[in-house]
C-alpha atoms as a PDB file:
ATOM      1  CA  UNK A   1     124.148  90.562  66.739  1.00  0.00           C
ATOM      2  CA  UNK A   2     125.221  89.912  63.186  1.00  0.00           C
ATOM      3  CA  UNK A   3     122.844  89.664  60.375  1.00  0.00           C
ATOM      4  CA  UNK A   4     124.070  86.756  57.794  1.00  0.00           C
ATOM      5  CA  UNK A   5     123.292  87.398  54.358  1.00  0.00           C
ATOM      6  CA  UNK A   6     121.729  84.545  53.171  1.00  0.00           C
ATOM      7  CA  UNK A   7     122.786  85.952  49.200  1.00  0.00           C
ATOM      8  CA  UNK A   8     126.303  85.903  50.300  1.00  0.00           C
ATOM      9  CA  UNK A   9     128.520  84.022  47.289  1.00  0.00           C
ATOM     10  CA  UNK A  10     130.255  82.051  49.687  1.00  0.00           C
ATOM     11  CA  UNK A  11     133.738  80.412  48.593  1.00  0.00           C
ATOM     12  CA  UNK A  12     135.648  77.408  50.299  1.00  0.00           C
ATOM     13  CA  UNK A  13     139.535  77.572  50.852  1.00  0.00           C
ATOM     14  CA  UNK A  14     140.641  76.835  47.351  1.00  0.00           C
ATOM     15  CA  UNK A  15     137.855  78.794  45.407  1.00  0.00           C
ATOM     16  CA  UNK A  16     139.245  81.866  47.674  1.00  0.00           C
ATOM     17  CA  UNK A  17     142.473  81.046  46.958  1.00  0.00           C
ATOM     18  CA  UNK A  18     142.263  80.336  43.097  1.00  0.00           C
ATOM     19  CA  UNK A  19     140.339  84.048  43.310  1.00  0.00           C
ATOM     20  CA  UNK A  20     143.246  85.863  45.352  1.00  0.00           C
ATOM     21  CA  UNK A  21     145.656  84.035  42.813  1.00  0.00           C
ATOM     22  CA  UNK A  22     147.385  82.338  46.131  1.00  0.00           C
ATOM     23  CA  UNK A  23     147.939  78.991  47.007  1.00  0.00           C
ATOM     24  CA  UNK A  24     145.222  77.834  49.465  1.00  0.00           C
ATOM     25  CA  UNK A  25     147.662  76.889  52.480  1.00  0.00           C
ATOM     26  CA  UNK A  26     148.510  80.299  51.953  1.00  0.00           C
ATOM     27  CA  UNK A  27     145.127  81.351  53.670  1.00  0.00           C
ATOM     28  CA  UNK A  28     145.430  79.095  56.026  1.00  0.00           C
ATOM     29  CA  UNK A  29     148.753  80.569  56.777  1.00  0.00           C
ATOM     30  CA  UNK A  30     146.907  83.881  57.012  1.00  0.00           C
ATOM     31  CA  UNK A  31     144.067  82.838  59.057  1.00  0.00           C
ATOM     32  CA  UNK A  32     146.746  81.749  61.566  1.00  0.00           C
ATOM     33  CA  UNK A  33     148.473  84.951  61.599  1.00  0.00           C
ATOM     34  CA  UNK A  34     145.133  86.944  61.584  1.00  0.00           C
ATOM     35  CA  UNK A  35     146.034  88.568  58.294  1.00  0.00           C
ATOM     36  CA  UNK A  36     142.195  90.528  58.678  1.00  0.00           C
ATOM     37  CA  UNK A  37     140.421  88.200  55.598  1.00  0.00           C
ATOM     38  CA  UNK A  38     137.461  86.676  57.670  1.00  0.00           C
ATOM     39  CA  UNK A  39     136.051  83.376  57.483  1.00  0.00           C
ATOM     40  CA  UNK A  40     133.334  81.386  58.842  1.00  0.00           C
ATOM     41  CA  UNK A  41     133.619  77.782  60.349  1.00  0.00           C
ATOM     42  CA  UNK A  42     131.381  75.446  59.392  1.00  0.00           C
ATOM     43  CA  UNK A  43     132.088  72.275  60.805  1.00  0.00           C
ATOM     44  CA  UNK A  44     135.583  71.380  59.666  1.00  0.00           C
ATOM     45  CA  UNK A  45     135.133  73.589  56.253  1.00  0.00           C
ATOM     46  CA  UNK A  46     136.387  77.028  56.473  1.00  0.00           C
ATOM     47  CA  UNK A  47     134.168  79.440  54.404  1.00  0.00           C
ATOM     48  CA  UNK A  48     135.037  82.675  52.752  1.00  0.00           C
ATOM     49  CA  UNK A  49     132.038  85.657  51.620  1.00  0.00           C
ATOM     50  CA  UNK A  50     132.927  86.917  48.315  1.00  0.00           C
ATOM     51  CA  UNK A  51     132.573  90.207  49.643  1.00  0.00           C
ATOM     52  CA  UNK A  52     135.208  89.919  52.208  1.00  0.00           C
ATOM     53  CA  UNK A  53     137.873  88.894  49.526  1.00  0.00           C
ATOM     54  CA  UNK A  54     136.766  91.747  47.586  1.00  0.00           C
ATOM     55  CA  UNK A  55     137.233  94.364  50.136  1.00  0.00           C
ATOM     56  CA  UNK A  56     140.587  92.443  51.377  1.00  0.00           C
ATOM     57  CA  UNK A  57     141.615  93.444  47.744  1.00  0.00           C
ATOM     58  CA  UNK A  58     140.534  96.385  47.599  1.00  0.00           C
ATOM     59  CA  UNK A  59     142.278  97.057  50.794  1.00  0.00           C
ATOM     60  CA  UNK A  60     145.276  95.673  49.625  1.00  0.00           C
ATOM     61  CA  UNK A  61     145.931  98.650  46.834  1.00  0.00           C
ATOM     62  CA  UNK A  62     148.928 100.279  47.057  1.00  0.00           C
ATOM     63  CA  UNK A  63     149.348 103.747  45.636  1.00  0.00           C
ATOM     64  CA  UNK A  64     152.875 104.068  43.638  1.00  0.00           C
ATOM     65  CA  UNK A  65     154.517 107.190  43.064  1.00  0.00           C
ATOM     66  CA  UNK A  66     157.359 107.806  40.719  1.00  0.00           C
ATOM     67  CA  UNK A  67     159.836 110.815  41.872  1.00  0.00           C
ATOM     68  CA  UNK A  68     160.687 113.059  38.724  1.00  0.00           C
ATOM     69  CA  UNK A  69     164.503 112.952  39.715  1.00  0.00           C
ATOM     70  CA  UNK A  70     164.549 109.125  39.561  1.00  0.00           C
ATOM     71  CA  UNK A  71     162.596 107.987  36.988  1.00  0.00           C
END
């Protein structure tokens, strides 16, 4: 069983949008295509933990390296 936390900053679709800098039928796109940022269903309103966007970020980091012969 899952434990909620009940201190969770919770964000609907176009607060977690406006914070990921997409547009918010972007994550619905996503949510579609299961692109791993969960949400919670309440009712018709999806719901996004503060938390989970952070750590979808965080995820998201991509390590660049820059080859001495090329630049």
């Amino acid at each position: 069983m899952t434990i909620f936390d009940t201190n969770a900053k919770m964000l609907d679709r176009t607060e977690a949008a406006e914070y990921l800098g997409v547009k918010p039928l972007t994550l619905l796109q996503w949510a579609h295509k299961r692109k791993h940022i969960p949400y919670y269903k309440i009712g018709r309103l999806a719901k996004y933990k503060l938390s989970d966007l952070q750590e979808f970020v965080n995820k998201s980091k991509q390590q660049v390296t820059c080859d001495s012969a090329n630049g």
